[in-house]
N, C-alpha and C. Protein backbone atom coordinates (compact mmCIF):
# COMPACT_ATOMS: atom_id res chain seq x y z
N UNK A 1 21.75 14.03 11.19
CA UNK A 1 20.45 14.60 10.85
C UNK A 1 20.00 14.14 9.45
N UNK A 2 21.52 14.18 8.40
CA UNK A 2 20.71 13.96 7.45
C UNK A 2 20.24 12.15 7.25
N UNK A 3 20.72 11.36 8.13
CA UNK A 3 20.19 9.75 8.24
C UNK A 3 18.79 9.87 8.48
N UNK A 4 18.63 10.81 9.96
CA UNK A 4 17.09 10.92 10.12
C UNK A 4 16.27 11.34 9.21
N UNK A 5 16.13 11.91 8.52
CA UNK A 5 15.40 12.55 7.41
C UNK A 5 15.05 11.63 6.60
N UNK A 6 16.47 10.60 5.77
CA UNK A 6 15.92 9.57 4.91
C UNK A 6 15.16 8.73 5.87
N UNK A 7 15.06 8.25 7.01
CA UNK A 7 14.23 7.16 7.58
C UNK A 7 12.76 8.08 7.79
N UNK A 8 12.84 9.16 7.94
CA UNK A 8 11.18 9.72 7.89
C UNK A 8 10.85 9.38 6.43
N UNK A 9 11.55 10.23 5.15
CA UNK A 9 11.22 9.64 4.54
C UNK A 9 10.67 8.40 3.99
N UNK A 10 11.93 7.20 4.01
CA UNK A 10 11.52 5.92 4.07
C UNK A 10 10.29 5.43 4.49
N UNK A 11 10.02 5.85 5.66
CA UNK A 11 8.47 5.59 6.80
C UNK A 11 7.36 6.24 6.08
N UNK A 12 7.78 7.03 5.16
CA UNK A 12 6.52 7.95 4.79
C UNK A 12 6.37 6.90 3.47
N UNK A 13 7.34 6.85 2.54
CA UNK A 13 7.24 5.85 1.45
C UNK A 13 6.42 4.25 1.73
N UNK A 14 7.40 3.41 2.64
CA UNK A 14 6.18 2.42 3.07
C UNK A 14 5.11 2.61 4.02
N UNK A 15 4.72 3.31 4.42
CA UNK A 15 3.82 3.58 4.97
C UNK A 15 2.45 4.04 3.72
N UNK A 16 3.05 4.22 2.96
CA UNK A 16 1.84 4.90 1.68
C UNK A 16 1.52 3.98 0.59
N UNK A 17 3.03 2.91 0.95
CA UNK A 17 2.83 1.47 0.17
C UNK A 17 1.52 0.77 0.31
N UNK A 18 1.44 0.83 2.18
CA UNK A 18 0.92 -0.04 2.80
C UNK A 18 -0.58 0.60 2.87
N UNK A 19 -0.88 1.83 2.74
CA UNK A 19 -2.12 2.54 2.23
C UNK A 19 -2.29 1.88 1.27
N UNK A 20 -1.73 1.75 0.11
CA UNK A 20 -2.15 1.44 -1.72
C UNK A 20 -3.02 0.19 -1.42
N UNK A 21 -2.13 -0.41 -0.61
CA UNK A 21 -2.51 -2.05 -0.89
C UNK A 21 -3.92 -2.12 0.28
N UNK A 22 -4.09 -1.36 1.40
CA UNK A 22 -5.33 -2.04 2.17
C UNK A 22 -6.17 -1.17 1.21
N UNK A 23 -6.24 0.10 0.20
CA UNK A 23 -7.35 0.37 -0.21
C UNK A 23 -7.77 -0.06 -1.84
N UNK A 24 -6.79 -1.31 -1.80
CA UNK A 24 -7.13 -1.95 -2.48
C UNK A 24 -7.80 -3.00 -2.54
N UNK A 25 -7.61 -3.44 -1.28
CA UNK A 25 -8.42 -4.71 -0.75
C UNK A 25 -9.61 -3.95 -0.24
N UNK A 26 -9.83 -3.28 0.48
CA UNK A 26 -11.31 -2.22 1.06
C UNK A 26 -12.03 -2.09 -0.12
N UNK A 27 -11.54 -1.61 -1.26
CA UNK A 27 -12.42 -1.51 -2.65
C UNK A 27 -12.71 -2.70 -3.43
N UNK A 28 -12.25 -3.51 -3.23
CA UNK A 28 -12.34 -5.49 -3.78
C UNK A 28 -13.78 -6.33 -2.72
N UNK A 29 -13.23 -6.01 -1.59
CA UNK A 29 -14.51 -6.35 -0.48
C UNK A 29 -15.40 -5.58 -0.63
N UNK A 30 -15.81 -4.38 -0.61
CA UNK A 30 -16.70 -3.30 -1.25
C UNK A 30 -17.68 -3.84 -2.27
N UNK A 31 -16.89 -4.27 -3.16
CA UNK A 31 -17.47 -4.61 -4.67
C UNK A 31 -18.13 -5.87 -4.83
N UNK A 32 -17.19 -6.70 -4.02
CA UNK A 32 -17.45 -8.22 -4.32
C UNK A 32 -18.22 -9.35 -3.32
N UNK A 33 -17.30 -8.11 -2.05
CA UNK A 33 -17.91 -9.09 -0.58
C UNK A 33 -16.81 -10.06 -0.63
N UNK A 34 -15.74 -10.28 -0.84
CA UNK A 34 -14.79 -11.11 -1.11
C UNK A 34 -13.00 -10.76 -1.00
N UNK A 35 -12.56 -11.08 -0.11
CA UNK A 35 -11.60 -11.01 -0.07
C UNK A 35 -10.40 -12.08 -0.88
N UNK A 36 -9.62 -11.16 -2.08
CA UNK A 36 -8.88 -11.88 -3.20
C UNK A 36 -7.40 -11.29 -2.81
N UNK A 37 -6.31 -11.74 -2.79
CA UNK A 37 -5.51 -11.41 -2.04
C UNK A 37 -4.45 -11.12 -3.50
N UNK A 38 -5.09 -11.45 -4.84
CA UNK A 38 -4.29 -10.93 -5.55
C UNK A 38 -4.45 -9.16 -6.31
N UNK A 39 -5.21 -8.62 -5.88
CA UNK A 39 -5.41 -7.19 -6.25
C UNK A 39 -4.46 -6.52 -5.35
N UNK A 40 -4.34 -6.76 -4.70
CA UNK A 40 -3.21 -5.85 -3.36
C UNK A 40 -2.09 -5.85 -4.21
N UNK A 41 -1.60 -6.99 -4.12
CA UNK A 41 -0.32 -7.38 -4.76
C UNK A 41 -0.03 -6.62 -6.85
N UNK A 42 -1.26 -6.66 -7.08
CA UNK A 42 -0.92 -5.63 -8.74
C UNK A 42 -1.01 -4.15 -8.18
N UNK A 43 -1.85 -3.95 -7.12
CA UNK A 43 -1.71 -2.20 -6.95
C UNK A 43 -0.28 -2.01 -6.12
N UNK A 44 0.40 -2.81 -5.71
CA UNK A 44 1.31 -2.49 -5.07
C UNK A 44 2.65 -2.63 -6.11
N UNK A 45 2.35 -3.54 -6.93
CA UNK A 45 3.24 -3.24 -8.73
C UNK A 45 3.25 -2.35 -9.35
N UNK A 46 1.85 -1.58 -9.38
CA UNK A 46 1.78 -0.63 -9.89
C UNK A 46 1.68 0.79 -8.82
N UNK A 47 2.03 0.46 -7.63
CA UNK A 47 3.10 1.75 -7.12
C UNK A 47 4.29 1.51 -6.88
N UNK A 48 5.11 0.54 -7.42
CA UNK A 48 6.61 0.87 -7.62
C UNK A 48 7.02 1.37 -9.25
């Protein structure tokens, strides 16, 4: 039980990674009309 728990966890952690980074790109296209593939990659630096 307690394995299962860390893998929900885990799933919940990248899973919220993977939030950071598309609403980082959604707010870059938003702004610019342009998709830059390096803003994902600093908001996702700056959620570890």
């Amino acid at each position: 039980m307690e394995t299962f728990m860390q893998q929900i966890i885990n799933g919940l952690v990248l899973g919220s990674m993977y939030a950071l980074v598309a609403l980082g790109y959604t707010m870059v296209y938003g702004i610019i009309n342009l998709i830059n593939f390096a803003h994902g990659e600093i908001l996702m630096v700056g959620g570890l």
